[in-house]
PDB file of N, CA and C in Angstrom:
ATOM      1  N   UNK A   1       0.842  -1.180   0.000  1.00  0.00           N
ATOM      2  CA  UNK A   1       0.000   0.000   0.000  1.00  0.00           C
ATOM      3  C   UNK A   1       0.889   1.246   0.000  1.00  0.00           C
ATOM      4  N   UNK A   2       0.533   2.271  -0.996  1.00  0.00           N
ATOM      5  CA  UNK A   2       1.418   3.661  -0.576  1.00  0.00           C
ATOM      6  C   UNK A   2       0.115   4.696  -0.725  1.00  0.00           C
ATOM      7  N   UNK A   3       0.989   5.875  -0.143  1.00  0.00           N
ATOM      8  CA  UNK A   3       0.193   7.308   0.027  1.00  0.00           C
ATOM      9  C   UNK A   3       0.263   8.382  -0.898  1.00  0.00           C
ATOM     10  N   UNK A   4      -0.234   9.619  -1.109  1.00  0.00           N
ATOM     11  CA  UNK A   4       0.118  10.398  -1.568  1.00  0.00           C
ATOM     12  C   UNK A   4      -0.144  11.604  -0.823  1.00  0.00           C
ATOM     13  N   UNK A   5       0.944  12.370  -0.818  1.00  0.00           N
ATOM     14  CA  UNK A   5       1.034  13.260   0.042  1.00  0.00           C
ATOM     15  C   UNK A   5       0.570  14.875  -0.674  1.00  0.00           C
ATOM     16  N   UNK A   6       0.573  16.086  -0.263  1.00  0.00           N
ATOM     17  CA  UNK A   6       1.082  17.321  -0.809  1.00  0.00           C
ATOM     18  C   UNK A   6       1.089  18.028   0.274  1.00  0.00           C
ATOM     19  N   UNK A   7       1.963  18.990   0.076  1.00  0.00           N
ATOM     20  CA  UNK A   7       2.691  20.247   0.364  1.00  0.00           C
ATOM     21  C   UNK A   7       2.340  21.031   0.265  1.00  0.00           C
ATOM     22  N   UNK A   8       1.903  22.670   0.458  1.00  0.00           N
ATOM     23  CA  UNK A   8       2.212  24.030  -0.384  1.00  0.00           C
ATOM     24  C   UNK A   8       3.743  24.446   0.242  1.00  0.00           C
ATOM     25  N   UNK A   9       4.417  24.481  -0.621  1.00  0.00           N
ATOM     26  CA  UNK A   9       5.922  24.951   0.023  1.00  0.00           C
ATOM     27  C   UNK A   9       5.730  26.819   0.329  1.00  0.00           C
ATOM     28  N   UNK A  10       6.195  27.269   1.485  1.00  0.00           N
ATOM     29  CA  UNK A  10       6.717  28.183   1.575  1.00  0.00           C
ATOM     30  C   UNK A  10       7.756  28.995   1.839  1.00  0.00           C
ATOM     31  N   UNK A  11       8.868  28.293   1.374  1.00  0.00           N
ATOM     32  CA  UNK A  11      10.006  28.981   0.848  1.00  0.00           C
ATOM     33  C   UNK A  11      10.596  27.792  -0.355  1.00  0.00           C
ATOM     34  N   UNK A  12      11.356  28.497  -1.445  1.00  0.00           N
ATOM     35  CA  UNK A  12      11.650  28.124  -2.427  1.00  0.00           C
ATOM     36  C   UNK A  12      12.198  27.131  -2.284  1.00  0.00           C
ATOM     37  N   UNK A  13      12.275  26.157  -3.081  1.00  0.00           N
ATOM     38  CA  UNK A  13      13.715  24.643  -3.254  1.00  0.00           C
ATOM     39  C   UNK A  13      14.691  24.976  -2.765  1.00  0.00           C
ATOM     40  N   UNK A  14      15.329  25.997  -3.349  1.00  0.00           N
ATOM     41  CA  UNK A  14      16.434  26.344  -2.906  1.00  0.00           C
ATOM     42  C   UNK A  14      16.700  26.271  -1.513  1.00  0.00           C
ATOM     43  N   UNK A  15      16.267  26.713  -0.728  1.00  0.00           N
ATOM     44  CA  UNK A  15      16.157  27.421   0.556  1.00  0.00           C
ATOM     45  C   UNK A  15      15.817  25.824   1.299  1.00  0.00           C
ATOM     46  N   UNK A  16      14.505  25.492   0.796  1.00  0.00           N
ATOM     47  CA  UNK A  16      14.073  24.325   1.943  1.00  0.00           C
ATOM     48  C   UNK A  16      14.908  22.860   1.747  1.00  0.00           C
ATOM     49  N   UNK A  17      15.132  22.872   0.384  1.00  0.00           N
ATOM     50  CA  UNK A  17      15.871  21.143   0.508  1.00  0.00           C
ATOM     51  C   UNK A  17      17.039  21.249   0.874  1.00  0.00           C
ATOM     52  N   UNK A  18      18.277  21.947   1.450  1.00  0.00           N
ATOM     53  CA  UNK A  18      18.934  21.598   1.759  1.00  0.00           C
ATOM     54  C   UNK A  18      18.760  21.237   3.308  1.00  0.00           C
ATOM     55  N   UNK A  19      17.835  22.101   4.149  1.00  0.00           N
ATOM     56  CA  UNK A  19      17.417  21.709   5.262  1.00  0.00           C
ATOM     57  C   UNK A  19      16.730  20.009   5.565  1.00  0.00           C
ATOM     58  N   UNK A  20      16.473  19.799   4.528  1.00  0.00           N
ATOM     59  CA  UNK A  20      15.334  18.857   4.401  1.00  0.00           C
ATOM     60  C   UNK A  20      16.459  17.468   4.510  1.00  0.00           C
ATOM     61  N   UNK A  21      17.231  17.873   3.257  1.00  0.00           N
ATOM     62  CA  UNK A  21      18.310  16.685   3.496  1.00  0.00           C
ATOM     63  C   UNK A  21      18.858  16.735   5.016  1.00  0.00           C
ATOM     64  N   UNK A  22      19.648  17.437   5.555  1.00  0.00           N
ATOM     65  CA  UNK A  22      19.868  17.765   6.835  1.00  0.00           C
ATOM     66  C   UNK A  22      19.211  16.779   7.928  1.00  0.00           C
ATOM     67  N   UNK A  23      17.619  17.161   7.948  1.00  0.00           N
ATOM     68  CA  UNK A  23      17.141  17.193   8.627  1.00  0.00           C
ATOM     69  C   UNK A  23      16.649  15.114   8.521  1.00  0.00           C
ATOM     70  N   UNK A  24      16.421  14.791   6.807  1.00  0.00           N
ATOM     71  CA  UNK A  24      16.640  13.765   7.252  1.00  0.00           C
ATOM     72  C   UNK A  24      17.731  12.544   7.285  1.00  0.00           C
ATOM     73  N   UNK A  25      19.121  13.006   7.065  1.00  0.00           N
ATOM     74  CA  UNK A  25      20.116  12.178   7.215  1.00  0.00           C
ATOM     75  C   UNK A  25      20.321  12.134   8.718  1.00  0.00           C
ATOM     76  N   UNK A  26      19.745  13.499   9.802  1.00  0.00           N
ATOM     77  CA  UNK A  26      20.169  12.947  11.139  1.00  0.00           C
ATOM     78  C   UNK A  26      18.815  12.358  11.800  1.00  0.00           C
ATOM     79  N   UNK A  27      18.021  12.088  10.646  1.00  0.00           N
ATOM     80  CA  UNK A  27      17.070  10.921  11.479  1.00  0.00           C
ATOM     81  C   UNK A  27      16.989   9.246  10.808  1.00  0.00           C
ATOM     82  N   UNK A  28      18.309   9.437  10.269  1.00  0.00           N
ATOM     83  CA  UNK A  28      18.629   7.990   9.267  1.00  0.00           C
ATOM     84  C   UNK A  28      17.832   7.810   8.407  1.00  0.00           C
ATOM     85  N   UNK A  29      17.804   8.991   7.330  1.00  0.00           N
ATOM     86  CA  UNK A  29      17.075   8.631   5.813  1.00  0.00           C
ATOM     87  C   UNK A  29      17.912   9.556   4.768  1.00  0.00           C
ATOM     88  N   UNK A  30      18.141   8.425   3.987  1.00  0.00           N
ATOM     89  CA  UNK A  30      18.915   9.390   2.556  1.00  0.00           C
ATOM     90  C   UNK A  30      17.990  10.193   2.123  1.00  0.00           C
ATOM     91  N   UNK A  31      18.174  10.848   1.879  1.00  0.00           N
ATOM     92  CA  UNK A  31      17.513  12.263   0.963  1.00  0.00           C
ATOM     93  C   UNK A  31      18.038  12.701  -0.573  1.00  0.00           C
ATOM     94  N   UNK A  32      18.056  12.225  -1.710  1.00  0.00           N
ATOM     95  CA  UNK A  32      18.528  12.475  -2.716  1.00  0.00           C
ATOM     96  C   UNK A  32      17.834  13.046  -3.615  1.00  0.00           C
ATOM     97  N   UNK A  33      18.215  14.155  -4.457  1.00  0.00           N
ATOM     98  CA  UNK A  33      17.067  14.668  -5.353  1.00  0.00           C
ATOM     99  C   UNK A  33      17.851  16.198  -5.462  1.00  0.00           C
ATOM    100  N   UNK A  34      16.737  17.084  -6.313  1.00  0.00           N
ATOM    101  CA  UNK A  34      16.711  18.666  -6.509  1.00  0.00           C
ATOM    102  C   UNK A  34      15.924  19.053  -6.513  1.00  0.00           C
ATOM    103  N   UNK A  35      15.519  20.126  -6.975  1.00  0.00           N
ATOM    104  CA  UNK A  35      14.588  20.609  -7.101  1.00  0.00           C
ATOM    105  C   UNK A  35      13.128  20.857  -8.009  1.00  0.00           C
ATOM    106  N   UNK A  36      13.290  19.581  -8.435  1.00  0.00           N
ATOM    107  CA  UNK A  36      12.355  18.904  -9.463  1.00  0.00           C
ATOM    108  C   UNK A  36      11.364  17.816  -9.149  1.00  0.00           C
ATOM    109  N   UNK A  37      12.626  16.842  -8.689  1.00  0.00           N
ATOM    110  CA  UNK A  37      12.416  15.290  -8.153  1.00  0.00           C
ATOM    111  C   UNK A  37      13.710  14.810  -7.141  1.00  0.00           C
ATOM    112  N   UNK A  38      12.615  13.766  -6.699  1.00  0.00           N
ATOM    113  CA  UNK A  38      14.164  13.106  -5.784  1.00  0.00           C
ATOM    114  C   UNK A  38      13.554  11.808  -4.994  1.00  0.00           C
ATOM    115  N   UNK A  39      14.106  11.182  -3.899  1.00  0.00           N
ATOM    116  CA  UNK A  39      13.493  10.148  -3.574  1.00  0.00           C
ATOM    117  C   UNK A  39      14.371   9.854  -2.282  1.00  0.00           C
ATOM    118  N   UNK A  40      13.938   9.285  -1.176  1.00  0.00           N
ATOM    119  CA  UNK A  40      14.377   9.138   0.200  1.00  0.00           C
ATOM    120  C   UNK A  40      14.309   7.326   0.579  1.00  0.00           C
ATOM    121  N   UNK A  41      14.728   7.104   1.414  1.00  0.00           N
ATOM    122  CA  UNK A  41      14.735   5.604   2.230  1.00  0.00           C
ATOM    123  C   UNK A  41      15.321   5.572   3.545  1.00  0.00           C
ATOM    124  N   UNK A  42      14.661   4.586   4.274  1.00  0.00           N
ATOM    125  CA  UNK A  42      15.931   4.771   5.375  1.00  0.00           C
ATOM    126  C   UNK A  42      14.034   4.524   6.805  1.00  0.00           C
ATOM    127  N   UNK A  43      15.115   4.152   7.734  1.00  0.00           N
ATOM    128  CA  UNK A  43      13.763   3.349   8.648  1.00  0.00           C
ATOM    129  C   UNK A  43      12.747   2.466   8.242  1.00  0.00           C
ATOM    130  N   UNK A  44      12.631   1.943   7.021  1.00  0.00           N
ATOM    131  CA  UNK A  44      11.390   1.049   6.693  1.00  0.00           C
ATOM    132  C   UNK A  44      10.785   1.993   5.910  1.00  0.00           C
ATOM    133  N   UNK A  45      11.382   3.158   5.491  1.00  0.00           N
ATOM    134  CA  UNK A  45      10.338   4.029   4.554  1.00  0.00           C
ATOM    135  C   UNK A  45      11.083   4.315   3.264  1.00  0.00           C
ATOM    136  N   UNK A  46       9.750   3.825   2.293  1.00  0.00           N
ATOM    137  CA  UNK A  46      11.024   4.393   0.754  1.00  0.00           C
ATOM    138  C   UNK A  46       9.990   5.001  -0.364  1.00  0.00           C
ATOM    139  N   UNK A  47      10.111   6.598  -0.527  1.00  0.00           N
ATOM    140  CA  UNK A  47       9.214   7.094  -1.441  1.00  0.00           C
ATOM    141  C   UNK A  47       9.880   8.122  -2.250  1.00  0.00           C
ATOM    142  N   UNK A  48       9.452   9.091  -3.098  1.00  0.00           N
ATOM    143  CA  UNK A  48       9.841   9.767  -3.855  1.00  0.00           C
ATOM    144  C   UNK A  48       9.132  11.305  -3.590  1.00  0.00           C
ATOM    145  N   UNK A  49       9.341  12.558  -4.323  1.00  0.00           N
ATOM    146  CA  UNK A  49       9.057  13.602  -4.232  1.00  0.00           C
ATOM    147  C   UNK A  49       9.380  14.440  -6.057  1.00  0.00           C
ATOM    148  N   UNK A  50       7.945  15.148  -5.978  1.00  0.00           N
ATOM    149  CA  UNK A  50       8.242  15.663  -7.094  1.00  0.00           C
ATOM    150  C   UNK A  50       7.904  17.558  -6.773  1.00  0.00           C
ATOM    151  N   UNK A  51       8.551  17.998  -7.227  1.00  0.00           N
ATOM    152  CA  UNK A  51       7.770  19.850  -7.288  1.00  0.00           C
ATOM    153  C   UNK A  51       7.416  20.341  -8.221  1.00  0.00           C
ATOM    154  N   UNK A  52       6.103  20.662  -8.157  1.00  0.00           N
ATOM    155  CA  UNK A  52       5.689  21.634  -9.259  1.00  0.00           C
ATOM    156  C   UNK A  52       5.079  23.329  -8.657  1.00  0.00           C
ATOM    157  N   UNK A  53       5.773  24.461  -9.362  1.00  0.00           N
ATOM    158  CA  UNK A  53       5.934  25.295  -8.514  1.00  0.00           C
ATOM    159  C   UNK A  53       6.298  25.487  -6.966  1.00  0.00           C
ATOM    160  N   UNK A  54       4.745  25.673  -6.372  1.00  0.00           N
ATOM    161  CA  UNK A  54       4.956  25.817  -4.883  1.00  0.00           C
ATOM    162  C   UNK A  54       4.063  24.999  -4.534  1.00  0.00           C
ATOM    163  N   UNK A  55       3.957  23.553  -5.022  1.00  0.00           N
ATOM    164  CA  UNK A  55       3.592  22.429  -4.440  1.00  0.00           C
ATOM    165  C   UNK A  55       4.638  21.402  -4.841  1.00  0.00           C
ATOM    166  N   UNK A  56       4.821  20.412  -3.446  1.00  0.00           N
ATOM    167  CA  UNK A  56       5.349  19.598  -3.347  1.00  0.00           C
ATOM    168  C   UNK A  56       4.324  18.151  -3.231  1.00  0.00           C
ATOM    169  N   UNK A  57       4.762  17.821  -3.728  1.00  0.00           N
ATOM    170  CA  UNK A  57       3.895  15.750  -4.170  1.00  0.00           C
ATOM    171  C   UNK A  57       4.821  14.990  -3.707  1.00  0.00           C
ATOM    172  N   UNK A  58       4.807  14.027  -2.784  1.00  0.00           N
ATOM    173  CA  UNK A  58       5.148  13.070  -2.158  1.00  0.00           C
ATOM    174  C   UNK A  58       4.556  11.951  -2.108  1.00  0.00           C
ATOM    175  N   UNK A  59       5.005  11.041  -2.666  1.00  0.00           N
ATOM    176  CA  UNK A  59       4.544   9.380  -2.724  1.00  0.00           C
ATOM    177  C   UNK A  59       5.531   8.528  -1.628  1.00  0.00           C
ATOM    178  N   UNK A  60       4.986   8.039  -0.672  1.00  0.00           N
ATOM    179  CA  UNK A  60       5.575   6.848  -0.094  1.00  0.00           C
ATOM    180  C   UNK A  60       4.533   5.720  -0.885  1.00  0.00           C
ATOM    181  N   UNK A  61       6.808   5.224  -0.843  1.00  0.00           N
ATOM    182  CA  UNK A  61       6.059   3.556  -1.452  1.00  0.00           C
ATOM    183  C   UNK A  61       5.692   2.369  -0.666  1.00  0.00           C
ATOM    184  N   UNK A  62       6.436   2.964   0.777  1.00  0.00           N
ATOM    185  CA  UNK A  62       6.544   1.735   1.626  1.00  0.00           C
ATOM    186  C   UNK A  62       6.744   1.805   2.841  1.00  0.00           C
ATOM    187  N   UNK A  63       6.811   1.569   4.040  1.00  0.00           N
ATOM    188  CA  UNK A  63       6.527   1.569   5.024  1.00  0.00           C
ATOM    189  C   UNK A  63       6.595   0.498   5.820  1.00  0.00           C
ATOM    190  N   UNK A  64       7.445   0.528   7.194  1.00  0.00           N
ATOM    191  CA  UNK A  64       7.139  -0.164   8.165  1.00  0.00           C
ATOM    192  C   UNK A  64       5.961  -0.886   8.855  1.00  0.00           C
ATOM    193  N   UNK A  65       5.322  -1.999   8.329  1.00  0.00           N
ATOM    194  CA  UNK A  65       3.669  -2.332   8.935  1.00  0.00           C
ATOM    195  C   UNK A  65       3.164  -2.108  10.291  1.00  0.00           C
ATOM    196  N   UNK A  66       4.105  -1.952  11.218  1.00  0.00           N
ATOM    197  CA  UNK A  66       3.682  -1.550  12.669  1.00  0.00           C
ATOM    198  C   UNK A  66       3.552  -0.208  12.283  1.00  0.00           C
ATOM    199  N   UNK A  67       3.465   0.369  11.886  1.00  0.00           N
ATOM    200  CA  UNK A  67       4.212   2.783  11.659  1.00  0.00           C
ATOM    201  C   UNK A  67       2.696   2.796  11.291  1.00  0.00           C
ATOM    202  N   UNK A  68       2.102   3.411  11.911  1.00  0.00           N
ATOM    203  CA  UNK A  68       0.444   3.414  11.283  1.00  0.00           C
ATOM    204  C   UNK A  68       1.019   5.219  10.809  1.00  0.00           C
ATOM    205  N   UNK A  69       0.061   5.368   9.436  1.00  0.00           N
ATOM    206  CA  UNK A  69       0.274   6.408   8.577  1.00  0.00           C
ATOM    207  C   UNK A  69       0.086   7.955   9.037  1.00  0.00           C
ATOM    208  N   UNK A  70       0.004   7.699  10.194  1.00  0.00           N
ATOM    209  CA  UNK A  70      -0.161   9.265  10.738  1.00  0.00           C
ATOM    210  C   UNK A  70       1.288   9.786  10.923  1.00  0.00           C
ATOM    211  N   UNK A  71       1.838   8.521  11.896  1.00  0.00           N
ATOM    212  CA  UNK A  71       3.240   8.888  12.046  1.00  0.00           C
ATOM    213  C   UNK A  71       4.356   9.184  10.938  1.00  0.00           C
ATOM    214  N   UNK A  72       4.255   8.114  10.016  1.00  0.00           N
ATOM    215  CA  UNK A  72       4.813   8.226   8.502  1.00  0.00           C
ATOM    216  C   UNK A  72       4.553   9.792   7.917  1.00  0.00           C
ATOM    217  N   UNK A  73       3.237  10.071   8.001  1.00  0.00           N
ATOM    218  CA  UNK A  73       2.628  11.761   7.285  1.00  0.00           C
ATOM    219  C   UNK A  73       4.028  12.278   8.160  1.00  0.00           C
ATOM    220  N   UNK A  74       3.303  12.647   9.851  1.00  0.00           N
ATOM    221  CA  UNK A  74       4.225  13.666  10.430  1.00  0.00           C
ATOM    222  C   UNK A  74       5.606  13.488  10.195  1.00  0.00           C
ATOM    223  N   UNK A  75       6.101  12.648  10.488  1.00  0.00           N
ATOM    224  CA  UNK A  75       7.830  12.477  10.047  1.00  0.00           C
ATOM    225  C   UNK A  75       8.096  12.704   8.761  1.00  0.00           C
ATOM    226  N   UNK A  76       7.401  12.407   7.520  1.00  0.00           N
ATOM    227  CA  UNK A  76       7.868  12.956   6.252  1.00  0.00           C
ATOM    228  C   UNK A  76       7.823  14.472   6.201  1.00  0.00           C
ATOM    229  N   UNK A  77       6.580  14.774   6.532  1.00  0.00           N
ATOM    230  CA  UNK A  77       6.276  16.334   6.368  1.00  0.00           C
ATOM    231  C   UNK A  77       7.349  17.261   6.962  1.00  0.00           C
ATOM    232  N   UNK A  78       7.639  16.554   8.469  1.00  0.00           N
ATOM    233  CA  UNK A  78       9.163  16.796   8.833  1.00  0.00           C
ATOM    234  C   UNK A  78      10.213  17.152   8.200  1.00  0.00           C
ATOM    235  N   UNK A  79      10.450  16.452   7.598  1.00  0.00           N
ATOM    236  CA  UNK A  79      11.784  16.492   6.970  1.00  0.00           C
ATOM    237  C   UNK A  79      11.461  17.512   5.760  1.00  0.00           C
ATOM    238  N   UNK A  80      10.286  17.916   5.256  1.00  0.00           N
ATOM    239  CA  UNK A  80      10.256  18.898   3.940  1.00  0.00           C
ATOM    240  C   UNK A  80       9.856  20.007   4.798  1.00  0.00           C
ATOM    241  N   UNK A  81       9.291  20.612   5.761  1.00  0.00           N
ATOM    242  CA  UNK A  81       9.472  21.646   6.652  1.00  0.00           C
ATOM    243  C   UNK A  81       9.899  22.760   6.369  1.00  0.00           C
TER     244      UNK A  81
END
């Protein structure tokens, strides 16, 4: 089963993904991508991210079966912040 997420970003790519990576390599998830597309893994979670303008789209593909999807939302949304 996966999700689909969105965003309205308020501050530019520029500005937010480098935080984002940051934020999730010190919670043990790769963060790879730009400012287009990109895709993460790491804890039992493995999804992708796309931007169009000042929305962000997030697909998790996968997930830990104990992690009920609230927690998965808040911790992703986390890391794009």
């Amino acid at each position: 089963m996966s999700k689909f997420l969105e965003v309205r970003l308020s501050q530019t790519p520029d500005v937010f993904l480098p935080r984002a990576k940051e934020t999730a390599r010190a919670n043990g998830v790769h963060l790879t991508g730009d400012h287009e597309t990109g895709h993460f893994n790491g804890r039992g979670i493995e999804g992708a991210y796309r931007i169009d303008g000042d929305t962000l789209a997030i697909h998790i593909r996968k997930k830990p079966l104990i992690m009920p999807w609230t927690m998965i939302e808040a911790a992703v949304r986390s890391f794009f912040a």
